[in-house]
PDB file of N, CA and C in Angstrom:
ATOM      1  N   UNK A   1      15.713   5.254  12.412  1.00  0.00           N
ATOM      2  CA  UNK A   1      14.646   4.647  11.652  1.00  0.00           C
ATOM      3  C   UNK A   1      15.029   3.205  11.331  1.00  0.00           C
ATOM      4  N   UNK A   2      14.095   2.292  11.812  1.00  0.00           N
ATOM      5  CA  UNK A   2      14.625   1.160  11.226  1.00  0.00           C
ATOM      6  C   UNK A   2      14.128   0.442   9.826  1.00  0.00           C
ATOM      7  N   UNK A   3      15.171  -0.384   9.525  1.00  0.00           N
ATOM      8  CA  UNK A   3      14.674  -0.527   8.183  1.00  0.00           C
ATOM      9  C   UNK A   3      13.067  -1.275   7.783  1.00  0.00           C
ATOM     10  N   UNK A   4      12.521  -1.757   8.659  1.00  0.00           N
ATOM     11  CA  UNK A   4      11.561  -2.039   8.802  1.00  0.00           C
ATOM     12  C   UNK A   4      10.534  -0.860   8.119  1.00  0.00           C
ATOM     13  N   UNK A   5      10.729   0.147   8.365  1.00  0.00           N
ATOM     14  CA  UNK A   5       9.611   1.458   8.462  1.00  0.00           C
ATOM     15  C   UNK A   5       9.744   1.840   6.899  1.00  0.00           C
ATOM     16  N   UNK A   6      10.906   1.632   6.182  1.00  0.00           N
ATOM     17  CA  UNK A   6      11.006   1.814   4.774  1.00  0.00           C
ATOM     18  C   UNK A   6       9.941   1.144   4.006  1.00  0.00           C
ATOM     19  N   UNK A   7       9.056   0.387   4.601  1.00  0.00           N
ATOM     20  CA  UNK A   7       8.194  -0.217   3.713  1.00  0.00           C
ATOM     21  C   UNK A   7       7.027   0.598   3.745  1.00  0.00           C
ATOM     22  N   UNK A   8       7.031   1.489   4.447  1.00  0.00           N
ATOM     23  CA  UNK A   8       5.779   2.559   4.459  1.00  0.00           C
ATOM     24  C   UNK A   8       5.910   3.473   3.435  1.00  0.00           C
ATOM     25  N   UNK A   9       6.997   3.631   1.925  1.00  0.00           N
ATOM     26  CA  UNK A   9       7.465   4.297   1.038  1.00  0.00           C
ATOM     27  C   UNK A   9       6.615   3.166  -0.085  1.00  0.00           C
ATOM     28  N   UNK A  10       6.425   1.869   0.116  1.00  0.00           N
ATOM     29  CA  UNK A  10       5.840   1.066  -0.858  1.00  0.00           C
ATOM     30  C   UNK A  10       4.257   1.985  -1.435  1.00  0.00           C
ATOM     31  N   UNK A  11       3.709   2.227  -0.669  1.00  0.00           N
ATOM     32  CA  UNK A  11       2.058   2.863  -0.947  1.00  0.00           C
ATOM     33  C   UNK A  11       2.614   4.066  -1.161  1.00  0.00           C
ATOM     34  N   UNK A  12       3.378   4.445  -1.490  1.00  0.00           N
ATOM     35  CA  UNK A  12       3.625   6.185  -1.219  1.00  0.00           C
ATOM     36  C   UNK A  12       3.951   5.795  -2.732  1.00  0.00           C
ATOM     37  N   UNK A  13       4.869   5.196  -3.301  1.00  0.00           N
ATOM     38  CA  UNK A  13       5.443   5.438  -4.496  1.00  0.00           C
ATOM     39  C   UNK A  13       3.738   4.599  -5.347  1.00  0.00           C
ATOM     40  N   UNK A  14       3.263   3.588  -4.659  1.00  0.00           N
ATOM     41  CA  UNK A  14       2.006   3.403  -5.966  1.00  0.00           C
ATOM     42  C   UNK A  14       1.123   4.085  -6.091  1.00  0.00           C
ATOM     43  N   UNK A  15       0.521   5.590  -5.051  1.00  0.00           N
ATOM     44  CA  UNK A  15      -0.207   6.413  -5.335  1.00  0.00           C
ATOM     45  C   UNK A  15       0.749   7.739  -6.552  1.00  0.00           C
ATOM     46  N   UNK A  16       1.365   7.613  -5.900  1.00  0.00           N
ATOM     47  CA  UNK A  16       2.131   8.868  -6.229  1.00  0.00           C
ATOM     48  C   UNK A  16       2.826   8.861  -7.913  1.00  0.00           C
ATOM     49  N   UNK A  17       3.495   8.040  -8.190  1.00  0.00           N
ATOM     50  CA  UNK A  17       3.889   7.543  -9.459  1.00  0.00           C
ATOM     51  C   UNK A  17       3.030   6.799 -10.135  1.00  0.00           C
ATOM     52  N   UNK A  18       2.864   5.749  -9.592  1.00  0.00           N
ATOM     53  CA  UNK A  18       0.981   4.743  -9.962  1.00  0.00           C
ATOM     54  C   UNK A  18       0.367   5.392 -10.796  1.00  0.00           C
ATOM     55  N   UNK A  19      -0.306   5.976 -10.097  1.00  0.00           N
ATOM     56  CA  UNK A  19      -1.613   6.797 -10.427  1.00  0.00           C
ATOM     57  C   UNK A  19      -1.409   7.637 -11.999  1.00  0.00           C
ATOM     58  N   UNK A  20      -0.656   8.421 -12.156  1.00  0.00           N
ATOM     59  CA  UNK A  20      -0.465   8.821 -13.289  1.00  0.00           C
ATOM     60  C   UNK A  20      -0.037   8.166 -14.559  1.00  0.00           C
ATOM     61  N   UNK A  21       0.944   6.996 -13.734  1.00  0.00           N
ATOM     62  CA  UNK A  21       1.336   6.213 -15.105  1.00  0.00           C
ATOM     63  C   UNK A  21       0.017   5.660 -15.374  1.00  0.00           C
ATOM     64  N   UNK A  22      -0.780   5.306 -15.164  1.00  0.00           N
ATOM     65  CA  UNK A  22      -1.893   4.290 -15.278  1.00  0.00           C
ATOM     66  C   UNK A  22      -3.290   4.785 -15.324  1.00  0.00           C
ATOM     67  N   UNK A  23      -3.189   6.406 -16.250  1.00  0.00           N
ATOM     68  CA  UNK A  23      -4.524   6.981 -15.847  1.00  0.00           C
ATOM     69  C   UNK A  23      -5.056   6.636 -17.539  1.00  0.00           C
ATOM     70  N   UNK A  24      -5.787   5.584 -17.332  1.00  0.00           N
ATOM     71  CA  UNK A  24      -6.615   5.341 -18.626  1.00  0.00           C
ATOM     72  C   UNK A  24      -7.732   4.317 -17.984  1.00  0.00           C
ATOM     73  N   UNK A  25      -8.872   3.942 -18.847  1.00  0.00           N
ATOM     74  CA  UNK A  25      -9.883   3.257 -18.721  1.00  0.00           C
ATOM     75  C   UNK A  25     -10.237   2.073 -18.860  1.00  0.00           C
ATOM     76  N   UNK A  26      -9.262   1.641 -19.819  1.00  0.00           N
ATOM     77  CA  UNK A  26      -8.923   0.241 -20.631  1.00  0.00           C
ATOM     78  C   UNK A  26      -7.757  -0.229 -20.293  1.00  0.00           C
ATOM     79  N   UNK A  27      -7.386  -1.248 -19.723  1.00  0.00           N
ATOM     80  CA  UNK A  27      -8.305  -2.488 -19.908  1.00  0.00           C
ATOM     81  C   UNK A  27      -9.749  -2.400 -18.549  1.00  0.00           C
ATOM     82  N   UNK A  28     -10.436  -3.321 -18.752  1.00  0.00           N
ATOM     83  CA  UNK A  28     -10.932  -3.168 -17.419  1.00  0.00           C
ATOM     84  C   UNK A  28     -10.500  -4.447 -16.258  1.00  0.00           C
ATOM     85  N   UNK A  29     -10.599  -4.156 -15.611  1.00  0.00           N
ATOM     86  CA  UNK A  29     -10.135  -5.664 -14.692  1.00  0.00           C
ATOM     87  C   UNK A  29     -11.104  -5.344 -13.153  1.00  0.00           C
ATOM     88  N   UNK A  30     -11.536  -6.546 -13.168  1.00  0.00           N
ATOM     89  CA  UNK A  30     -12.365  -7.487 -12.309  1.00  0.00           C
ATOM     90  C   UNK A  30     -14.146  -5.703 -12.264  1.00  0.00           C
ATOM     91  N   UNK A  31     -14.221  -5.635 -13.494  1.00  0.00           N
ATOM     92  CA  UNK A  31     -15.303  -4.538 -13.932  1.00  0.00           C
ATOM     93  C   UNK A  31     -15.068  -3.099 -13.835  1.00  0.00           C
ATOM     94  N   UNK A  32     -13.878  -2.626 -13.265  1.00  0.00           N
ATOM     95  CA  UNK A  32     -13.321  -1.435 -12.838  1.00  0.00           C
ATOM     96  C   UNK A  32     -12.689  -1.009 -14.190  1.00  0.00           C
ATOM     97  N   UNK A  33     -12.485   0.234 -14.318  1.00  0.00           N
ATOM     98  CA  UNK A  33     -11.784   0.793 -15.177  1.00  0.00           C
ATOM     99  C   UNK A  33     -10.246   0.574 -14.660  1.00  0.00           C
ATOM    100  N   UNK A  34      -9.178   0.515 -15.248  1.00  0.00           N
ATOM    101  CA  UNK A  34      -7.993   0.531 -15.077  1.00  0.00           C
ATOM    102  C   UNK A  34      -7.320   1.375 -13.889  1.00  0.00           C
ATOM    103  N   UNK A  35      -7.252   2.181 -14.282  1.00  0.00           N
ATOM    104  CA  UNK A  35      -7.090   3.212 -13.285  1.00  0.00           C
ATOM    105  C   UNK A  35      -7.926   3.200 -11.668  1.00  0.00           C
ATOM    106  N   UNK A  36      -9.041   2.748 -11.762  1.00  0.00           N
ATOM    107  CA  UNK A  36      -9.946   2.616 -10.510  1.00  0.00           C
ATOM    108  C   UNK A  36      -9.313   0.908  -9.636  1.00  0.00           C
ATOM    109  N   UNK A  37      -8.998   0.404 -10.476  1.00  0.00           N
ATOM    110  CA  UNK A  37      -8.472  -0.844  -9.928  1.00  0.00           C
ATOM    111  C   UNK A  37      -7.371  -0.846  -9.502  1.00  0.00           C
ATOM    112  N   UNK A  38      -6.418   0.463 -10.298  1.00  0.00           N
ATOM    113  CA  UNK A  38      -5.086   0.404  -9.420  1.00  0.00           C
ATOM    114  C   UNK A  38      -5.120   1.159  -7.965  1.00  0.00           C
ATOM    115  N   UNK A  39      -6.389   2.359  -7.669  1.00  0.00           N
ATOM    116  CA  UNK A  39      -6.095   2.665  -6.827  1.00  0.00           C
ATOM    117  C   UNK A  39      -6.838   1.671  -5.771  1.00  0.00           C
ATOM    118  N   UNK A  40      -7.520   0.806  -5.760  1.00  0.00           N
ATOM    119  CA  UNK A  40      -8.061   0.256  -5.217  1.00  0.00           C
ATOM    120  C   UNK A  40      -6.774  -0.793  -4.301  1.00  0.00           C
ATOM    121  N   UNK A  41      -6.152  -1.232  -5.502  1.00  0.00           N
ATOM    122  CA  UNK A  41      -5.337  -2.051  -5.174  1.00  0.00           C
ATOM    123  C   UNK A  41      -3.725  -1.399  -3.815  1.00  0.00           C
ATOM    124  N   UNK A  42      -3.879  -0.229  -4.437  1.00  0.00           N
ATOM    125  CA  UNK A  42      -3.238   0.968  -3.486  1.00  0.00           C
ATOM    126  C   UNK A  42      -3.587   0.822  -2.108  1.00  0.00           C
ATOM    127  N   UNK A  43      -4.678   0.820  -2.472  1.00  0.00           N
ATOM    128  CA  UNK A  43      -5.239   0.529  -0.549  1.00  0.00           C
ATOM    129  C   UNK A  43      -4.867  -0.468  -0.235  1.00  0.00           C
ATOM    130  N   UNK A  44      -5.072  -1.565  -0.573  1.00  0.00           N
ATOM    131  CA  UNK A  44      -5.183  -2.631  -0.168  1.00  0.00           C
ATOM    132  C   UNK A  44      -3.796  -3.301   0.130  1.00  0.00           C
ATOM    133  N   UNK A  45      -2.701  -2.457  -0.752  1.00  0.00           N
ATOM    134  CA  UNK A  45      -0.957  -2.888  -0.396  1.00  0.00           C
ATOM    135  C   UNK A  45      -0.840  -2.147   0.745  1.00  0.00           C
ATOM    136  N   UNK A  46      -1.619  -0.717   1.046  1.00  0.00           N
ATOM    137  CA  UNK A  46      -1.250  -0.069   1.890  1.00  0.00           C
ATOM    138  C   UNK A  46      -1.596  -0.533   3.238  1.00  0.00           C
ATOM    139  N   UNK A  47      -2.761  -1.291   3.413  1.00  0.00           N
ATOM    140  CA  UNK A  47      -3.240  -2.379   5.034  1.00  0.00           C
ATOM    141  C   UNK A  47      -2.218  -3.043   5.184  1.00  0.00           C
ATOM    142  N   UNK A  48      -2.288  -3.915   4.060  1.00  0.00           N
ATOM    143  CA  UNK A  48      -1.597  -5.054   4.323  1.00  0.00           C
ATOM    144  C   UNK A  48      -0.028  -4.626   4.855  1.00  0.00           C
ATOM    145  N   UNK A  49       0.823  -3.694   4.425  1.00  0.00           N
ATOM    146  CA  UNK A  49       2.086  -3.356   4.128  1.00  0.00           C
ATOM    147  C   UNK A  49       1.757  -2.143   5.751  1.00  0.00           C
ATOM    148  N   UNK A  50       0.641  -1.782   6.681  1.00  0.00           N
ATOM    149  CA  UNK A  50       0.676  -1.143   7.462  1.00  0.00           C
ATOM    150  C   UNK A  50       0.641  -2.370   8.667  1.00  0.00           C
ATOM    151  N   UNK A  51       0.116  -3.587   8.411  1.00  0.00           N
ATOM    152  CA  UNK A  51      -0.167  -4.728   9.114  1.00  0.00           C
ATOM    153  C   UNK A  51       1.452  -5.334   9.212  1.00  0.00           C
ATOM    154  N   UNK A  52       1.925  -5.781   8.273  1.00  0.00           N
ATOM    155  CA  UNK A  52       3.362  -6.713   8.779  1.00  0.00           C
ATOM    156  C   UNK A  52       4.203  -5.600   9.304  1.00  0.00           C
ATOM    157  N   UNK A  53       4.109  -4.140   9.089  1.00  0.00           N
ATOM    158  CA  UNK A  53       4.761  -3.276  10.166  1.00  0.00           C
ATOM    159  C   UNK A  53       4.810  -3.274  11.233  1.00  0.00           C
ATOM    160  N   UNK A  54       3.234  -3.557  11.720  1.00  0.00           N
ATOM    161  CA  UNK A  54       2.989  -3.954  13.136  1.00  0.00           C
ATOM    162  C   UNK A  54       3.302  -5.005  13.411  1.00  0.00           C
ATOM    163  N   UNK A  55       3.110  -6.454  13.074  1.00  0.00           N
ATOM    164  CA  UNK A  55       3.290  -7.436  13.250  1.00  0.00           C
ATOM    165  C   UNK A  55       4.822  -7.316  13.640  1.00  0.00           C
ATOM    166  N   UNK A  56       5.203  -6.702  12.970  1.00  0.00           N
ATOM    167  CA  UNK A  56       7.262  -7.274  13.079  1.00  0.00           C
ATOM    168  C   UNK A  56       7.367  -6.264  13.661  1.00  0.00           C
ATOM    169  N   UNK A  57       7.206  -5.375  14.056  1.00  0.00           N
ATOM    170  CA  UNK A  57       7.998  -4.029  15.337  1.00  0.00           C
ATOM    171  C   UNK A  57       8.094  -4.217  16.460  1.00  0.00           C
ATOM    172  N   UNK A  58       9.284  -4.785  16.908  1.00  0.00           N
ATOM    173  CA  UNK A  58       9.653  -5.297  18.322  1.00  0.00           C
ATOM    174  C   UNK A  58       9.116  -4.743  19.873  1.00  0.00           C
ATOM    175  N   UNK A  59       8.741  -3.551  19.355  1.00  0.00           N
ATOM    176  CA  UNK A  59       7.938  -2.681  20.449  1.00  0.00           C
ATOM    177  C   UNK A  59       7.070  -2.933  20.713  1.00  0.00           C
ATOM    178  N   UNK A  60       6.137  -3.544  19.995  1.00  0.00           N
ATOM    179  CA  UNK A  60       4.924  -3.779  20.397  1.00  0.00           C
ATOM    180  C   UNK A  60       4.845  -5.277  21.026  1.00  0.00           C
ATOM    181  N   UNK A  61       6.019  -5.739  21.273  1.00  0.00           N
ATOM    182  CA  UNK A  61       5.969  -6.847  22.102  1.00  0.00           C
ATOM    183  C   UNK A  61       5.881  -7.274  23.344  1.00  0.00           C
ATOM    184  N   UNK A  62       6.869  -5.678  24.255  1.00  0.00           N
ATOM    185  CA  UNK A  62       6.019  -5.724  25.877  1.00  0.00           C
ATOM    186  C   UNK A  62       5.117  -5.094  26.179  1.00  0.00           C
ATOM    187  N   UNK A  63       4.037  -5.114  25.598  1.00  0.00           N
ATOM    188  CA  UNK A  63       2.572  -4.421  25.680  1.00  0.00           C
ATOM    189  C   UNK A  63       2.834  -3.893  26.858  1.00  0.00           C
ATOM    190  N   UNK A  64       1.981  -2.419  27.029  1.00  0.00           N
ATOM    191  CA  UNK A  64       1.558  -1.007  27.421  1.00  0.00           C
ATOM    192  C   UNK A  64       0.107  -1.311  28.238  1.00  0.00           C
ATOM    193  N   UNK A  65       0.150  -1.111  29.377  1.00  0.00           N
ATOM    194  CA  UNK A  65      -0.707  -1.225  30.453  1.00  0.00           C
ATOM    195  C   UNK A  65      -1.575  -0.313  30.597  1.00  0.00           C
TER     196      UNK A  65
END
């Protein structure tokens, strides 16, 4: 496994731990309840953090015919 792939544990620990620490309503941020904004934000580490995986994995550099 290279260390690269350890970053696929980043979205794993903000749903998983996240989510519970942060289950309330207040504050609200950007109109969402608290909690709805963190999971939102969950996703959105999780593209991004599934994207520079790809980007940097040396394999995918002699493209597959």
């Amino acid at each position: 496994m290279k260390p690269l792939h350890f970053l696929a544990f980043i979205p794993v620990v903000g749903f998983l731990i996240g989510v519970p620490l942060t289950n309330r309503i207040e504050p609200y941020v950007l109109g969402l309840p608290f909690s709805m904004f963190w999971i939102v934000l969950c996703v959105v580490i999780s593209s991004l953090t599934v994207w520079v995986m790809y980007k940097f994995d040396q394999h995918d550099e002699e493209g597959v015919e």
